[in-house]
C-alpha atoms as a PDB file:
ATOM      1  CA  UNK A   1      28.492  -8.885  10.416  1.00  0.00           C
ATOM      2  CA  UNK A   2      25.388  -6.732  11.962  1.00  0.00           C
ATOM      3  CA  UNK A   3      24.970  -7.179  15.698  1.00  0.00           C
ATOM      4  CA  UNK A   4      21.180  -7.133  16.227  1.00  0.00           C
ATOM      5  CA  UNK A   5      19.935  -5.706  19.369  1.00  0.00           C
ATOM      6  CA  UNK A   6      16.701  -6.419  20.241  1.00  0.00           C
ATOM      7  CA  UNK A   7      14.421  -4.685  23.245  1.00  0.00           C
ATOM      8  CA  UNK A   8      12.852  -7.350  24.949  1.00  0.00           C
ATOM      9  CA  UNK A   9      10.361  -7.773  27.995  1.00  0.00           C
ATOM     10  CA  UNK A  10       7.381  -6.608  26.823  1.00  0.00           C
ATOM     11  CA  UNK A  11       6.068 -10.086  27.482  1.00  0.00           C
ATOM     12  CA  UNK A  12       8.775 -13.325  27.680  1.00  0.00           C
ATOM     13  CA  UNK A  13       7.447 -15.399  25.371  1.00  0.00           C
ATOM     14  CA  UNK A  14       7.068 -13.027  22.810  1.00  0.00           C
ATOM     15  CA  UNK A  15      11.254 -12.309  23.444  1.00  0.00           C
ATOM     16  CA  UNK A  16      11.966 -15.972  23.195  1.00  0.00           C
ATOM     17  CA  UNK A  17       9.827 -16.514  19.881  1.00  0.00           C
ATOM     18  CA  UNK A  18      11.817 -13.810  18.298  1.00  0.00           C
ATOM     19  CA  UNK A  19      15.012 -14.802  19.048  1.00  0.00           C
ATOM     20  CA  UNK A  20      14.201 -18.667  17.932  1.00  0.00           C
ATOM     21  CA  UNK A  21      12.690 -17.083  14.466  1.00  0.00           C
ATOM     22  CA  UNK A  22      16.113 -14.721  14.258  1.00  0.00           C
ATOM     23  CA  UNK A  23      18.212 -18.071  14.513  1.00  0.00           C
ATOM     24  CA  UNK A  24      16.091 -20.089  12.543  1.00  0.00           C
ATOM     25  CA  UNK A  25      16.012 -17.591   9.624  1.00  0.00           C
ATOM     26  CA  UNK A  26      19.684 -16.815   9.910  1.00  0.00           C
ATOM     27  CA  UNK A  27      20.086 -20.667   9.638  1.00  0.00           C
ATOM     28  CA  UNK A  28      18.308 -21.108   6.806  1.00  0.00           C
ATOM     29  CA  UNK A  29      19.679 -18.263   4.856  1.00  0.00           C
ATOM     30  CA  UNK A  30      23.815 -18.350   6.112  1.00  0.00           C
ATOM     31  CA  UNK A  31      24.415 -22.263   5.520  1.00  0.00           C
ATOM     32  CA  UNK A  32      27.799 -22.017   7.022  1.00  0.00           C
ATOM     33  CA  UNK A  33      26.534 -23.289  10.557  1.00  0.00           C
ATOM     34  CA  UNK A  34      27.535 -19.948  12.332  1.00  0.00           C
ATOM     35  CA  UNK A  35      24.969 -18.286  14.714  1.00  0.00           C
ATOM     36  CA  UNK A  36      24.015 -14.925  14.399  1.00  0.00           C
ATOM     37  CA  UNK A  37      25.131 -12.360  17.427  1.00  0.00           C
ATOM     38  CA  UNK A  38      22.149 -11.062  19.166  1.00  0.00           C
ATOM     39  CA  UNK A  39      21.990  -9.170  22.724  1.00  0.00           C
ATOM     40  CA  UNK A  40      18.728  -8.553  24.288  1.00  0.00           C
ATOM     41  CA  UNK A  41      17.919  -6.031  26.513  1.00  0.00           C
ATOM     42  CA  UNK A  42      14.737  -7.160  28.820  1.00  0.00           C
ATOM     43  CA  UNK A  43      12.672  -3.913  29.809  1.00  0.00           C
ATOM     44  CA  UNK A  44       9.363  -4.181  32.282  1.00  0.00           C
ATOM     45  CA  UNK A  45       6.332  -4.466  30.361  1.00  0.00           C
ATOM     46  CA  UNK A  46       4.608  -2.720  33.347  1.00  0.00           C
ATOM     47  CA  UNK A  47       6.294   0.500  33.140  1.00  0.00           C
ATOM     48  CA  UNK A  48       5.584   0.585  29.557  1.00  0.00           C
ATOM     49  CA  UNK A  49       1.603  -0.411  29.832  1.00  0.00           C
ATOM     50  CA  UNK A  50       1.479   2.487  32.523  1.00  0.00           C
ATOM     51  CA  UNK A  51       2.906   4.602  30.177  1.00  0.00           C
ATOM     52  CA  UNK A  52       0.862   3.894  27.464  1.00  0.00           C
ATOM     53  CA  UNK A  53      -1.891   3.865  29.829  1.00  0.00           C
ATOM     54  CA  UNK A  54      -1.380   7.521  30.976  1.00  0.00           C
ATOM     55  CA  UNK A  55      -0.197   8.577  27.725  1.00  0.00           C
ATOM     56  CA  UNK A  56       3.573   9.595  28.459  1.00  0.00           C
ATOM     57  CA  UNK A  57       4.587  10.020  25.161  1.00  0.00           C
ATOM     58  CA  UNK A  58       7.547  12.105  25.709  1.00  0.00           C
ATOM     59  CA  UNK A  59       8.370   9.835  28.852  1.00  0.00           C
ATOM     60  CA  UNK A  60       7.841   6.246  26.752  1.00  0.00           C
ATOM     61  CA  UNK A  61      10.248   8.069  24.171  1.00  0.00           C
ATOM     62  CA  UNK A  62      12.915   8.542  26.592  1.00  0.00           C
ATOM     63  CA  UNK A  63      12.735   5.455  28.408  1.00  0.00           C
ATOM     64  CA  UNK A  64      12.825   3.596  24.901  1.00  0.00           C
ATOM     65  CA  UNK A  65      15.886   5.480  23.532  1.00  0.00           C
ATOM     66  CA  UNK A  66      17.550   4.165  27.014  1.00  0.00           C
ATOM     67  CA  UNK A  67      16.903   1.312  26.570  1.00  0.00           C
ATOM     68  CA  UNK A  68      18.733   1.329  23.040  1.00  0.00           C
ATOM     69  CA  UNK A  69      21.212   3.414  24.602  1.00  0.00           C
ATOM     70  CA  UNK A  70      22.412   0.188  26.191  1.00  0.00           C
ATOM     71  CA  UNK A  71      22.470  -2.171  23.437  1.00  0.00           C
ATOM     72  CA  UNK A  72      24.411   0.308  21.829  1.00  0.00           C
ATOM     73  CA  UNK A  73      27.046   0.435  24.363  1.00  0.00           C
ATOM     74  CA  UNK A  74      27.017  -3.425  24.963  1.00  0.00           C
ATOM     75  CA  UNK A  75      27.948  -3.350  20.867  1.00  0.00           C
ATOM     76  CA  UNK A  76      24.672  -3.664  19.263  1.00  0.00           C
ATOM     77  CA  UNK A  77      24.624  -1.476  15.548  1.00  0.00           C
ATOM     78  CA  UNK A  78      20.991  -2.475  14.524  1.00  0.00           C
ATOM     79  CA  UNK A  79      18.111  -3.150  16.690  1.00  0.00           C
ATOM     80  CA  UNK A  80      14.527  -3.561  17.068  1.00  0.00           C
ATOM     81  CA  UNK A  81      11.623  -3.408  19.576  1.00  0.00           C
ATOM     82  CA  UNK A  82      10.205  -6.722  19.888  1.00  0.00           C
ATOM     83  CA  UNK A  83       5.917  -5.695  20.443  1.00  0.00           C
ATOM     84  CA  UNK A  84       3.425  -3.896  18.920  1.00  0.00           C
ATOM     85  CA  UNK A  85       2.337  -1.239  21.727  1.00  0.00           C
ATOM     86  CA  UNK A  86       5.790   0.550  21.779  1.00  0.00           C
ATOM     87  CA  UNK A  87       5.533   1.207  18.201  1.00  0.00           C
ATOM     88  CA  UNK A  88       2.939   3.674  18.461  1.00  0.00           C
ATOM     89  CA  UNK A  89       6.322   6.481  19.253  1.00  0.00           C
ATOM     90  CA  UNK A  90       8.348   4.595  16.466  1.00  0.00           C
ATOM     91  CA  UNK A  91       8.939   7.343  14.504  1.00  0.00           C
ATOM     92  CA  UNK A  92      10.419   9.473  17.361  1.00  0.00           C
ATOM     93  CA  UNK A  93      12.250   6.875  18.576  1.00  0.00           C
ATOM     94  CA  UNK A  94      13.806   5.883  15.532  1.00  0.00           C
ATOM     95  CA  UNK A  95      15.007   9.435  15.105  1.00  0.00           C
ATOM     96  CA  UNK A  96      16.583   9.439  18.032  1.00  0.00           C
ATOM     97  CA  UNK A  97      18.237   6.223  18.465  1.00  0.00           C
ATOM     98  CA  UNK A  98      21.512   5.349  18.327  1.00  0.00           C
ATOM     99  CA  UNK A  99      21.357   2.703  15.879  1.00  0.00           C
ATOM    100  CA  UNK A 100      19.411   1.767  12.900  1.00  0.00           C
ATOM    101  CA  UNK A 101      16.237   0.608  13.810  1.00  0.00           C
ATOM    102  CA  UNK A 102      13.745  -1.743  12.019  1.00  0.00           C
ATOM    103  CA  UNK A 103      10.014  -1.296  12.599  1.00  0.00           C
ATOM    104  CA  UNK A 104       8.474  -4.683  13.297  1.00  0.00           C
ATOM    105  CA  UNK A 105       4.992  -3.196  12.082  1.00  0.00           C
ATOM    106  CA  UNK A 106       6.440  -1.920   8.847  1.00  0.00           C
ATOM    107  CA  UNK A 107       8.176  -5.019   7.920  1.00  0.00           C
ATOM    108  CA  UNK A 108       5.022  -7.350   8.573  1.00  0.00           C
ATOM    109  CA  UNK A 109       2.933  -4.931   6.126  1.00  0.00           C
ATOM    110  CA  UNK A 110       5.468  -5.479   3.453  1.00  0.00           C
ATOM    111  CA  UNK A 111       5.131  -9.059   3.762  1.00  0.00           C
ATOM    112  CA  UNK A 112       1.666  -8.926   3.765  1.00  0.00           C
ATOM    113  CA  UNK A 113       1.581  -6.521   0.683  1.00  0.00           C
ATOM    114  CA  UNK A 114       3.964  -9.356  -0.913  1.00  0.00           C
ATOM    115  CA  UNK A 115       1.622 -12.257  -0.234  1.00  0.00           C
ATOM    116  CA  UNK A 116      -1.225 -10.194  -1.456  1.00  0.00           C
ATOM    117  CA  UNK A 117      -0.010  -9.173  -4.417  1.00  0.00           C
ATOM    118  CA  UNK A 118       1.109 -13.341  -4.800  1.00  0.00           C
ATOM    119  CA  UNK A 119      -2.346 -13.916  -4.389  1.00  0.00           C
ATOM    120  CA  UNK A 120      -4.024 -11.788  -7.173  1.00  0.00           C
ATOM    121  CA  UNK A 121      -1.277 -12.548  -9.314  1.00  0.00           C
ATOM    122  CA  UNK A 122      -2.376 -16.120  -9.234  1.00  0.00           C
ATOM    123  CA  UNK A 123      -6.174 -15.601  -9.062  1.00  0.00           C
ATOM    124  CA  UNK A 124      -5.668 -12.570 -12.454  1.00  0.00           C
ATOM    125  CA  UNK A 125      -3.875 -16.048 -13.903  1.00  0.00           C
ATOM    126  CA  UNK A 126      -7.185 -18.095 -13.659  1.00  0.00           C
ATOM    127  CA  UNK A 127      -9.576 -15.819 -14.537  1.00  0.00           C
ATOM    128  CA  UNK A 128      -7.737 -15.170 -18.062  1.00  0.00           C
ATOM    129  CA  UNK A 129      -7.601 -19.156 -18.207  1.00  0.00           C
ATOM    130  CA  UNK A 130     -11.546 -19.266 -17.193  1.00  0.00           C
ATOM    131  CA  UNK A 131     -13.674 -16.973 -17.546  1.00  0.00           C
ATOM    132  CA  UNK A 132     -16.366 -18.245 -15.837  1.00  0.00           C
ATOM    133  CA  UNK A 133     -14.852 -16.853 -12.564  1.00  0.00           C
ATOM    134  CA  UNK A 134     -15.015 -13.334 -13.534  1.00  0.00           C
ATOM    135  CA  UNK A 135     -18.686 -13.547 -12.680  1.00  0.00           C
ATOM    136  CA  UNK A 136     -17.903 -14.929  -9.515  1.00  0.00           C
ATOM    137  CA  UNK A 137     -15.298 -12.422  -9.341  1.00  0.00           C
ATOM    138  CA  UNK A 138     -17.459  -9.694 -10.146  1.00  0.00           C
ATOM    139  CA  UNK A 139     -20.337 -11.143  -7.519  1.00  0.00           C
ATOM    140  CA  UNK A 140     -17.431 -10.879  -4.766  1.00  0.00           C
ATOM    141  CA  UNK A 141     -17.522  -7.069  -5.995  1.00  0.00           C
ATOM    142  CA  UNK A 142     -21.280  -6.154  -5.214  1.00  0.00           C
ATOM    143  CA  UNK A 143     -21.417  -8.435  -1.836  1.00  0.00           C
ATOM    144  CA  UNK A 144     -18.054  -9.015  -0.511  1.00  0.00           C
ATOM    145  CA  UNK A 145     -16.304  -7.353   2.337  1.00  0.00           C
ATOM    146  CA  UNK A 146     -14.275  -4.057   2.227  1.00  0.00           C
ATOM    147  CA  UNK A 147     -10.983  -6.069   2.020  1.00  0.00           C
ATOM    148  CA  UNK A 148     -12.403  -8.851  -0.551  1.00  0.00           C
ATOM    149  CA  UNK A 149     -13.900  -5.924  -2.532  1.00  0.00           C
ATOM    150  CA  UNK A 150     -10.640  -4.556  -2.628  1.00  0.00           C
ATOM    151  CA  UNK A 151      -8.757  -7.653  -3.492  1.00  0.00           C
ATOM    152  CA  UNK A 152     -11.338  -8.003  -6.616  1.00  0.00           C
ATOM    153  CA  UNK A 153     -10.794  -4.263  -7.887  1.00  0.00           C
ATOM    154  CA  UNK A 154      -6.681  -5.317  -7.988  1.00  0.00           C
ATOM    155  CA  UNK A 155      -7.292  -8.294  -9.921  1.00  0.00           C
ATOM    156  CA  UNK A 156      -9.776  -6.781 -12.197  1.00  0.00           C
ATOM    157  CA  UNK A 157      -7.283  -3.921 -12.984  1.00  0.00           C
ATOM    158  CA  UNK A 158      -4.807  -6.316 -14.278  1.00  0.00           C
ATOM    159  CA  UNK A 159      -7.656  -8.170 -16.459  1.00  0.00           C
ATOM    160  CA  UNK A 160      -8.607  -5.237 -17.926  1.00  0.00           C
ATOM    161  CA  UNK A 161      -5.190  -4.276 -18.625  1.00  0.00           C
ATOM    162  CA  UNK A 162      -4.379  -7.597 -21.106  1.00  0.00           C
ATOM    163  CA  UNK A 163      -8.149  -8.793 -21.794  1.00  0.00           C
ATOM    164  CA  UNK A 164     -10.387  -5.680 -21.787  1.00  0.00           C
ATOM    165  CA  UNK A 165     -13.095  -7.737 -23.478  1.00  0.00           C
ATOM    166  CA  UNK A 166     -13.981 -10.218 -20.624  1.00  0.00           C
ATOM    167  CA  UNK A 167     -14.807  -6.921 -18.774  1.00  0.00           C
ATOM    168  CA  UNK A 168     -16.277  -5.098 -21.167  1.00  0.00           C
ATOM    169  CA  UNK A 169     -20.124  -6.212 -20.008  1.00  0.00           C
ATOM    170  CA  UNK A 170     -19.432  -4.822 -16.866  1.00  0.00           C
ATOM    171  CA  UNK A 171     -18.466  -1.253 -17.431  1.00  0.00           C
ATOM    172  CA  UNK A 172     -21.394   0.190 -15.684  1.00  0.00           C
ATOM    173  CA  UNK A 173     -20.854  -2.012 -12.782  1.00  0.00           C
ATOM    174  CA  UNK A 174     -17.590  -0.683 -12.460  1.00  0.00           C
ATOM    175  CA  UNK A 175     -18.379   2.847 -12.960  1.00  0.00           C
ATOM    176  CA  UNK A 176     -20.643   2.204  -9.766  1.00  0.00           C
ATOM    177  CA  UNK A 177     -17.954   1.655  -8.034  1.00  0.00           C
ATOM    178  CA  UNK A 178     -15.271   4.445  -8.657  1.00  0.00           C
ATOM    179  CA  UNK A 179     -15.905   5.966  -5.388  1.00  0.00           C
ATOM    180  CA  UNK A 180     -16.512   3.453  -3.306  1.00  0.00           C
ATOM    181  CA  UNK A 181     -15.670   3.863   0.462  1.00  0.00           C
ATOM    182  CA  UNK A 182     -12.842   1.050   0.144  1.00  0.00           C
ATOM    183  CA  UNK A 183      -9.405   2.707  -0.815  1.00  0.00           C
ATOM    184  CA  UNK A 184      -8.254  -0.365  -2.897  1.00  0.00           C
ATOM    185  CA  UNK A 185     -11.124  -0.182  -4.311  1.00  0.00           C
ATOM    186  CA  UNK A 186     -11.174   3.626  -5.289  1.00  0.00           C
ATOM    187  CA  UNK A 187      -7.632   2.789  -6.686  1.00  0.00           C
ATOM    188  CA  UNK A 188      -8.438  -0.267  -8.806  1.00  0.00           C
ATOM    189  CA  UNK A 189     -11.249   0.700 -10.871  1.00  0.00           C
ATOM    190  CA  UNK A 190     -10.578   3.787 -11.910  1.00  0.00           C
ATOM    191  CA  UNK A 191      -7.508   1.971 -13.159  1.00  0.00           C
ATOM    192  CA  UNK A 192      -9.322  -0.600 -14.718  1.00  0.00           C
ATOM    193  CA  UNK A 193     -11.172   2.581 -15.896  1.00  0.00           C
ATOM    194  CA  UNK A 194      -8.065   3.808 -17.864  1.00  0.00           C
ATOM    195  CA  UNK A 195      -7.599   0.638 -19.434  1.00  0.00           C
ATOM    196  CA  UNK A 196     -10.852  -0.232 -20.590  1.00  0.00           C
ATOM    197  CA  UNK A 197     -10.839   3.338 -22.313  1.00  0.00           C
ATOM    198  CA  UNK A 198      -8.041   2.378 -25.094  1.00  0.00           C
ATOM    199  CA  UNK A 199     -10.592  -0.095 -26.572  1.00  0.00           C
ATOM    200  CA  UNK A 200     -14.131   0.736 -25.211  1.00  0.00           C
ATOM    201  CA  UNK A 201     -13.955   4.789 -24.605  1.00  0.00           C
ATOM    202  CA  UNK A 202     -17.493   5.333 -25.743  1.00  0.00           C
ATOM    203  CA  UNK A 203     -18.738   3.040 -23.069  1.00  0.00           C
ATOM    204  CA  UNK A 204     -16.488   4.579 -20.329  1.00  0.00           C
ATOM    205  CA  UNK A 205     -17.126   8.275 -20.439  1.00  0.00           C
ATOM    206  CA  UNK A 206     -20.138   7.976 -18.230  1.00  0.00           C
ATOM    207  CA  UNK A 207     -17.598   7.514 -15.677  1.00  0.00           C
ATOM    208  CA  UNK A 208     -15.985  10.866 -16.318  1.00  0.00           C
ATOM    209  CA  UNK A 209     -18.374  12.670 -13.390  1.00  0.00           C
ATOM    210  CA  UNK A 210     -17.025  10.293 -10.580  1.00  0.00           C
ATOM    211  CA  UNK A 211     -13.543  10.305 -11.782  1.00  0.00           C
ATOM    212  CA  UNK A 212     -13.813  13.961 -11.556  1.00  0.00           C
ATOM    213  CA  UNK A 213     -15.001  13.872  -8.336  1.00  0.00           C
ATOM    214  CA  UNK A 214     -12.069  11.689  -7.134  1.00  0.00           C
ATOM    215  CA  UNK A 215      -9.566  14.142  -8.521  1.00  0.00           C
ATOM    216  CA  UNK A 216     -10.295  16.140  -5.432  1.00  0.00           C
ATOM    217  CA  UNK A 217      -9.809  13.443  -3.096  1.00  0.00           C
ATOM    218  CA  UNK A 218      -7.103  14.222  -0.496  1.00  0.00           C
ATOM    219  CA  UNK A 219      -5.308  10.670  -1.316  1.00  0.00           C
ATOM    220  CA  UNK A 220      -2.645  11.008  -3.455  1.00  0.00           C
ATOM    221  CA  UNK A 221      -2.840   7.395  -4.793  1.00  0.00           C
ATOM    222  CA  UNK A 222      -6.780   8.427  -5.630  1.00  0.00           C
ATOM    223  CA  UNK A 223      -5.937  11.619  -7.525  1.00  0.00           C
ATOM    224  CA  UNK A 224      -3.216   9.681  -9.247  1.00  0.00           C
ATOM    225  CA  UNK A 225      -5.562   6.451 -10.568  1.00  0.00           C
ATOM    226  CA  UNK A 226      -8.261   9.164 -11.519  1.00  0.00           C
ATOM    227  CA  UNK A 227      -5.959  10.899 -13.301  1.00  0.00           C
ATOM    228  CA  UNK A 228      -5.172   7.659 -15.227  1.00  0.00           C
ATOM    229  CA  UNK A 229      -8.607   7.202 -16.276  1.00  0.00           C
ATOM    230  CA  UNK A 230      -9.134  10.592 -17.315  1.00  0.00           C
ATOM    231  CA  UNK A 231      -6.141  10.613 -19.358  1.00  0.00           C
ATOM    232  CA  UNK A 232      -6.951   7.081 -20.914  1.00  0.00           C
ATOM    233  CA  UNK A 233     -10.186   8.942 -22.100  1.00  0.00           C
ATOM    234  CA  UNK A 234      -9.093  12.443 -23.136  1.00  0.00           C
ATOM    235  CA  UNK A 235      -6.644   9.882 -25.674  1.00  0.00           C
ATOM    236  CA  UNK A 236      -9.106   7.991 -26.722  1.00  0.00           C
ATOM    237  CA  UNK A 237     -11.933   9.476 -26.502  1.00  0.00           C
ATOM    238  CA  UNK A 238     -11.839  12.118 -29.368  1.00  0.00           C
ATOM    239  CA  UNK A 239     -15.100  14.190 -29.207  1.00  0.00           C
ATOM    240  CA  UNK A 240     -14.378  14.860 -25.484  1.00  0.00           C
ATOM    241  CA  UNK A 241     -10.544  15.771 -26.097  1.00  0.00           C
ATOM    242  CA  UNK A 242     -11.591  19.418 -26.230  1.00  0.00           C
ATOM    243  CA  UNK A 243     -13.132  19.375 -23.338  1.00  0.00           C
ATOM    244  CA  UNK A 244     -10.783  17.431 -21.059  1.00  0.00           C
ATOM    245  CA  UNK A 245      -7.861  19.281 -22.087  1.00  0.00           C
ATOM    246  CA  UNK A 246      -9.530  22.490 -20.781  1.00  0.00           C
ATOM    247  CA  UNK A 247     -10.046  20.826 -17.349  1.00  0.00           C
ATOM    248  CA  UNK A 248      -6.371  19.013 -17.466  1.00  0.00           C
ATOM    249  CA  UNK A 249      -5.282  22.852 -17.755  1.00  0.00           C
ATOM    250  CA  UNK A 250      -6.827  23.541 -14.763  1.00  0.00           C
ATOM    251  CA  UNK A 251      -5.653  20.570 -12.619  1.00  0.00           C
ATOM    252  CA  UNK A 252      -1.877  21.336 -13.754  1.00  0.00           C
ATOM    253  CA  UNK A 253      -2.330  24.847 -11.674  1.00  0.00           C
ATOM    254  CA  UNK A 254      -4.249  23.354  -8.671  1.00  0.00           C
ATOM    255  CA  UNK A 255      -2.500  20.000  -8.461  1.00  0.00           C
ATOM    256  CA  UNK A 256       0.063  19.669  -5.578  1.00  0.00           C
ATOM    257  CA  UNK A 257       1.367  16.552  -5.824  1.00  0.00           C
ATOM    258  CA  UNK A 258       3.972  16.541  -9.054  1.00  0.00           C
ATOM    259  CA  UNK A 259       3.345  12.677  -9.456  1.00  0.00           C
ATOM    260  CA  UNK A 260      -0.312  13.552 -10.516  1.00  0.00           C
ATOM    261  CA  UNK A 261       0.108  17.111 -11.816  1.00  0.00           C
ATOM    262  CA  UNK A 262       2.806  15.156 -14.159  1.00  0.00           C
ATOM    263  CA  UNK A 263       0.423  12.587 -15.492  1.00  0.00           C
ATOM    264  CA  UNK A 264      -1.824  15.606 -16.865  1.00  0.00           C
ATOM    265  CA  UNK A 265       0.997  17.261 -18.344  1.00  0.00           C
ATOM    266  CA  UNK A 266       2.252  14.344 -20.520  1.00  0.00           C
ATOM    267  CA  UNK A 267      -1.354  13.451 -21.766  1.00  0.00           C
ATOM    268  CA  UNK A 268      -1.412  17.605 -22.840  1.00  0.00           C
ATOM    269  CA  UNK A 269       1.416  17.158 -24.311  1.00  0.00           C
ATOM    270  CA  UNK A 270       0.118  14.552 -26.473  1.00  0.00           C
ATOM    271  CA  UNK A 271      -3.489  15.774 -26.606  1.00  0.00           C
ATOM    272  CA  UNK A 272      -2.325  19.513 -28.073  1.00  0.00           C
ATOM    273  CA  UNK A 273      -0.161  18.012 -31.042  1.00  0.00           C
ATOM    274  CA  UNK A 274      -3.461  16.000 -32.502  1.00  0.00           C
END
């Protein structure tokens, strides 16, 4: 069984709720009534604030991997730091530490990327059962926040994907919004894009410009979406084939990433037998 070793300190309570959430979990998940075996190390939260404070990186590394350095001795072979601020040298601390470490940061992102995706899965489910919403859906587009605007492009991406036609009267909307500020929102429409291209690609290759654009975006998840949308078109599309392939032949040379570069290759592959 893993020995968890946990850096504490860096303000009591904070310790004391971790510990009660690493029994309570254990609990629930080992129904055997054992206890799991946890040592804590407590460190002073004021030599790490003046650290932080001055901006000893290299110092705040050192005194961390010390710290870990003892929980590894007293028989700890996982561990974790139990606050936010030390995480900001994670990455060199994990590298040097003597045991496995788990980033408390990293984990609560993938939980919140798993309640997200929970959520749009459930709202995607309602809007194909009423669609009604998606012009409340597509309202929360234009005037929403960054993050709701975001949320919207994610559900609309899997609407478009198995009921194109509730979206189709908002194609120029959407187009509007392929390179908007929001990253979720530069991901999702262009996706939506793509998929709204195998039944409607008259109607979508207005959006070719601003896909285009977004092919030289330096996020790889951007380049990648546009690059789904293009493709989508250049398939679908056929008086533009000619003129898409020539461009795809181009990206191939100039794109880095071989994730992207890979998505023009198969759709010239296809393209060049028709």
């Amino acid at each position: 069984m893993k020995r968890i070793g946990m850096i504490g300190g860096f303000g009591p309570e904070a310790t004391l709720d971790y510990y009660r959430l690493l029994i309570e979990t254990y609990r629930k998940e080992i129904k055997d009534g054992s206890i799991p075996e946890i040592i804590i190390y407590s460190m002073d939260v004021n030599i790490l604030l003046n650290m932080v404070t001055s901006k000893q990186w290299d110092t705040l590394v050192k005194w961390l991997v010390n710290g870990l350095e003892v929980l590894h001795k007293a028989g700890a072979n996982i561990g974790f730091i139990s606050a936010n601020t030390p995480h900001i040298v994670f990455d060199r601390v994990n590298e040097l530490s003597p045991i496995p470490l788990l980033s408390i940061v990293e984990e609560t992102c993938k939980h919140i990327d798993k309640l997200t995706l929970r959520k749009v899965a459930l709202l995607t489910e309602k809007i194909k059962g009423d669609k009604k919403l998606i012009v409340q859906l597509v309202e929360l587009l234009k005037t929403g926040t960054n993050v709701e605007k975001g949320t919207c492009a994610e559900i609309l991406k899997f609407v478009s994907k198995d009921q194109p036609e509730i979206l189709a009267p908002y194609i120029d909307l959407l187009i509007d919004y392929i390179d908007y500020q929001a990253p979720r929102v530069k991901w999702g429409v262009p996706e939506s894009i793509g998929n709204l291209a195998q039944k409607y690609p008259e109607k979508v290759e207005k959006a070719i410009p601003k896909l285009l654009i977004n092919t030289k975006d330096k996020s790889t998840v951007v380049r990648w979406c546009a690059a789904f949308a293009l493709t989508e078109i250049a398939k679908h599309n056929h008086k533009l084939q000619k003129d898409l392939v020539s461009k795809f032949d181009i990206m191939v040379k100039t794109e880095q990433n071989n994730g992207v570069k890979n998505m023009y290759l198969k759709a010239l592959k296809v393209l060049k037998k028709k």
